[in-house]
Protein backbone atom coordinates (compact mmCIF):
# COMPACT_ATOMS: atom_id res chain seq x y z
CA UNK A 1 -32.95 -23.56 -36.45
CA UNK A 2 -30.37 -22.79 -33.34
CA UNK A 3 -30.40 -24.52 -30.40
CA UNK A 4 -30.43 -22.94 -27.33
CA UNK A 5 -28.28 -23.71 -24.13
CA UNK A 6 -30.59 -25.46 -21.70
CA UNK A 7 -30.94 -23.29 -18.49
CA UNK A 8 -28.84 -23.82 -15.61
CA UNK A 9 -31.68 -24.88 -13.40
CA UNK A 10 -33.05 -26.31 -16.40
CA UNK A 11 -33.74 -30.01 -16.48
CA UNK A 12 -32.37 -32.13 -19.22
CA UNK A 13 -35.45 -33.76 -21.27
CA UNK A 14 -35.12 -37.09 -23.21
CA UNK A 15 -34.61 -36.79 -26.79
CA UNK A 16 -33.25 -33.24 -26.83
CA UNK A 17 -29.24 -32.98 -27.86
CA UNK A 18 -27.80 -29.61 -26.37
CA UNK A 19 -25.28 -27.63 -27.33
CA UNK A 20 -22.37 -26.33 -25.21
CA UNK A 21 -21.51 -22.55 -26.16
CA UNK A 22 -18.32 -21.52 -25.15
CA UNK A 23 -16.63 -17.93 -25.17
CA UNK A 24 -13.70 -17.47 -27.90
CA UNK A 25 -12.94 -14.59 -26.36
CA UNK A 26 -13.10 -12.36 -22.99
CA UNK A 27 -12.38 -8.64 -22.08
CA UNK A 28 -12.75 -6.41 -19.07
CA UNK A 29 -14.94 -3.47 -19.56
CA UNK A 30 -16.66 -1.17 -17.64
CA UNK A 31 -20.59 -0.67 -17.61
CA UNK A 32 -21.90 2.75 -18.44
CA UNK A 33 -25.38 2.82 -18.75
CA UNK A 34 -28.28 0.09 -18.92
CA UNK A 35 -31.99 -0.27 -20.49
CA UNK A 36 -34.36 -2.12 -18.36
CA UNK A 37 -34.11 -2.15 -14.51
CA UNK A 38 -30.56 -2.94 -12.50
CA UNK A 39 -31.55 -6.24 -11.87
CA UNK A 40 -32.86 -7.39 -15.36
CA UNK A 41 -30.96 -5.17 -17.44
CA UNK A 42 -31.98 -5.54 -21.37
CA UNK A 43 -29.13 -4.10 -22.90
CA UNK A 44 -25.86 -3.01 -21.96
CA UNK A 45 -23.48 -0.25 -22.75
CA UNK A 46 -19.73 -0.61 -22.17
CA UNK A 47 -16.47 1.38 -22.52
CA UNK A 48 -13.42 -1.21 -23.37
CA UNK A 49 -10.02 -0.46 -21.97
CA UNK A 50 -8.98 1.04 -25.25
CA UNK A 51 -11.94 3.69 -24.85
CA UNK A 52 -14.13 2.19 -27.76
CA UNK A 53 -17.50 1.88 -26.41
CA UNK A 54 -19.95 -1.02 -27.64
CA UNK A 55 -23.44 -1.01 -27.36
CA UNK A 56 -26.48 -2.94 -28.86
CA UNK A 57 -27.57 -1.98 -32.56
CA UNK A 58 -24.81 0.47 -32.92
């Protein structure tokens, strides 16, 4: 089973252990294109500065 981070809003509830997830890694990129609407995108598609692109599923 994984755990999931505990919203930010979220209050803490006895009992439960939470874990902290932390970023190895970060990158600048640039978004070019989106499913879902601007403000609740679903899935992202970016170009990295070395012109791969990444994208869900792919």
């Amino acid at each position: 089973m994984t755990e999931k981070a505990k919203p930010l809003r979220g209050a803490y509830k006895a009992g439960r252990v939470w874990a902290k997830i932390r970023h190895a890694d970060t990158v600048d990129a640039a978004v070019v294109g989106f499913t879902g609407s601007a403000l609740h995108p679903k899935a992202l598609a970016v170009q990295l500065p070395d012109g791969r692109g990444r994208c869900p599923n792919g």
